[in-house]
Protein backbone atom coordinates (compact mmCIF):
# COMPACT_ATOMS: atom_id res chain seq x y z
CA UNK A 1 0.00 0.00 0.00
CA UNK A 2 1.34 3.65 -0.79
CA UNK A 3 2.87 5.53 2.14
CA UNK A 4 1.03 8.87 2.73
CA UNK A 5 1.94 11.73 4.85
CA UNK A 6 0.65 11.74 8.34
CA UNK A 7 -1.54 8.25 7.65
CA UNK A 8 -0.21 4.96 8.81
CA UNK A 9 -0.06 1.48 6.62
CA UNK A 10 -2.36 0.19 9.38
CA UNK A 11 -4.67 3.07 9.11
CA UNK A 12 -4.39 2.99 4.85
CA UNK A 13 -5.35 -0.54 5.26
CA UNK A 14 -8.26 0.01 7.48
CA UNK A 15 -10.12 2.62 4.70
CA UNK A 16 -9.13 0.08 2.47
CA UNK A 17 -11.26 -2.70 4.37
CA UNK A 18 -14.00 -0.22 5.40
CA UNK A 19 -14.16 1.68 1.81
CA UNK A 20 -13.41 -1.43 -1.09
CA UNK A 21 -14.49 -4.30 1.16
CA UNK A 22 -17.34 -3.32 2.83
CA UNK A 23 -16.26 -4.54 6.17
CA UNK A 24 -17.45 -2.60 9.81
CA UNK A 25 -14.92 -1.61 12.11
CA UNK A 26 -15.54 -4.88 14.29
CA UNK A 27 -15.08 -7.14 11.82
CA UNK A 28 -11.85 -4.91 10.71
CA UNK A 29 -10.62 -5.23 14.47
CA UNK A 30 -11.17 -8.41 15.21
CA UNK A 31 -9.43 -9.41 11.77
CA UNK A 32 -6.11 -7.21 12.58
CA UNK A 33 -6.63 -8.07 16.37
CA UNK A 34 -7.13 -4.39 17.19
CA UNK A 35 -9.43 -2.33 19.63
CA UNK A 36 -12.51 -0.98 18.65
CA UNK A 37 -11.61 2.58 20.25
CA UNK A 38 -8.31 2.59 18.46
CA UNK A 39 -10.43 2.69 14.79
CA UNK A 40 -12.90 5.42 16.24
CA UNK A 41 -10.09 7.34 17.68
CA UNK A 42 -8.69 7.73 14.16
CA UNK A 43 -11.97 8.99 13.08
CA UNK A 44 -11.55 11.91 15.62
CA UNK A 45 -7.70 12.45 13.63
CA UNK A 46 -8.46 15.23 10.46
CA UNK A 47 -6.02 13.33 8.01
CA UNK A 48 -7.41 10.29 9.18
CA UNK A 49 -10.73 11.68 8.01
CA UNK A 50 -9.80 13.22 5.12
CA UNK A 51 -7.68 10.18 3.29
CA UNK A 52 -11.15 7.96 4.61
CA UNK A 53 -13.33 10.39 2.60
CA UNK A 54 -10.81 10.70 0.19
CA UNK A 55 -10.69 7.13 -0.75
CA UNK A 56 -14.94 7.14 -0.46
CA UNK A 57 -15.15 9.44 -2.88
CA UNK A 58 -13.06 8.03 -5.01
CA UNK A 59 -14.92 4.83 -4.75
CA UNK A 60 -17.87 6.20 -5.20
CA UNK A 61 -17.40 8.14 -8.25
CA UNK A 62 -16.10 4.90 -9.79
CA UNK A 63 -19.38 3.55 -9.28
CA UNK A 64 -21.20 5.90 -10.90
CA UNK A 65 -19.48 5.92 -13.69
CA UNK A 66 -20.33 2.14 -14.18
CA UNK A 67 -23.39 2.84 -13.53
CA UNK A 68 -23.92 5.32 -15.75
CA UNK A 69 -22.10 3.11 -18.52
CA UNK A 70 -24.98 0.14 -17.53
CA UNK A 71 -27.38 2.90 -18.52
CA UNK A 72 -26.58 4.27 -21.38
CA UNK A 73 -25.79 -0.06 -22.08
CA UNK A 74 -29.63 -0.56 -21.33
CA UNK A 75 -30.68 2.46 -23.45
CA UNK A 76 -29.54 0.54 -26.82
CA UNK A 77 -31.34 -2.44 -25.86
CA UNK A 78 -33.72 -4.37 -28.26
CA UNK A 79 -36.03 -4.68 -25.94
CA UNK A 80 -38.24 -1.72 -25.91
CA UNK A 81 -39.10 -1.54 -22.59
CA UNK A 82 -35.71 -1.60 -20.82
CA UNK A 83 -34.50 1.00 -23.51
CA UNK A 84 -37.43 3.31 -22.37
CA UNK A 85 -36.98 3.14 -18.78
CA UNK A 86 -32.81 3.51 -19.62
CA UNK A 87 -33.88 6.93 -21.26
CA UNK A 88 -36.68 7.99 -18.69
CA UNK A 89 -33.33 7.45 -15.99
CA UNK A 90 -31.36 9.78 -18.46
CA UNK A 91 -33.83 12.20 -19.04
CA UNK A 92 -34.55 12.05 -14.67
CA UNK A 93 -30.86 12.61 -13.92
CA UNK A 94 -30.21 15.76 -16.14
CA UNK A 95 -33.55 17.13 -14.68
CA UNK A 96 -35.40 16.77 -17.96
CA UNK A 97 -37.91 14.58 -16.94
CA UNK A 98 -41.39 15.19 -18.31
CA UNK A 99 -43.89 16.94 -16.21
CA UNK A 100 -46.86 14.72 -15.35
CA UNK A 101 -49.02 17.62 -14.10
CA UNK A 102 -49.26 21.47 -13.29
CA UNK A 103 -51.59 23.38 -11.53
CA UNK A 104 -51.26 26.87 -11.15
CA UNK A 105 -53.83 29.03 -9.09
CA UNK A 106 -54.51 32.47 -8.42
CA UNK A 107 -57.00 34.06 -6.42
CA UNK A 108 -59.34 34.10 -9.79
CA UNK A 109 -58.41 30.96 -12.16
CA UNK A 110 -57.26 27.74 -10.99
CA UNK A 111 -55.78 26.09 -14.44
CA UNK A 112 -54.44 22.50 -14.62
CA UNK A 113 -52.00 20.98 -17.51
CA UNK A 114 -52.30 17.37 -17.80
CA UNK A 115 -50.07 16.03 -21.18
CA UNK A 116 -52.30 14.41 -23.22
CA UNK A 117 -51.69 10.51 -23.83
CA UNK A 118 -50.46 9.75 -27.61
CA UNK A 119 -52.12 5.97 -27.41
């Protein structure tokens, strides 16, 4: 594992277990034969905290983007139905989903926009 300023091995490896392997801190302590209060005591630590969310982040946003791949996958798929709901997800995540309904009132006219169905 790569040596970073102010972090320990021991603590790198601990994101590591928490962040890419899903594990909880007492499953982390009881396989490196560590305390509990140790672990939480690093969480108090700022570069502690910050290489932890570092490495989250990172993880995360590497999930995204494979999930975003798996969508834009779905959207090409033959059957019609996946496609659709591939491109409804699209459209929902850049905030262009379709509006379903408006009403708009004022103290004289209450108005409401339903789309019309194209069956």
């Amino acid at each position: 594992m790569a040596k970073r300023p102010g972090i320990t091995p021991k603590q790198i490896q601990v994101i590591h277990m928490m962040v890419f392997e899903g594990m909880n801190i007492t499953d982390i302590v009881k396989k490196l034969g560590m305390s509990n209060r140790t672990v939480y005591n690093w969480f108090e630590n700022k570069t502690f905290l910050h290489e932890y969310n570092k490495q989250l982040d990172k993880y995360q946003s590497s999930l995204s983007s494979m999930a975003l791949k798996k969508i834009a996958e779905l959207s090409q798929s033959e059957r019609e139905a996946i496609a659709l709901k591939a491109a409804q997800d699209i459209m929902d995540r850049n905030g262009r989903a379709p509006v379903k309904k408006q009403e708009i009132s004022t103290p004289d006219i209450d108005i409401k926009i339903e789309p019309s169905s194209k069956d």
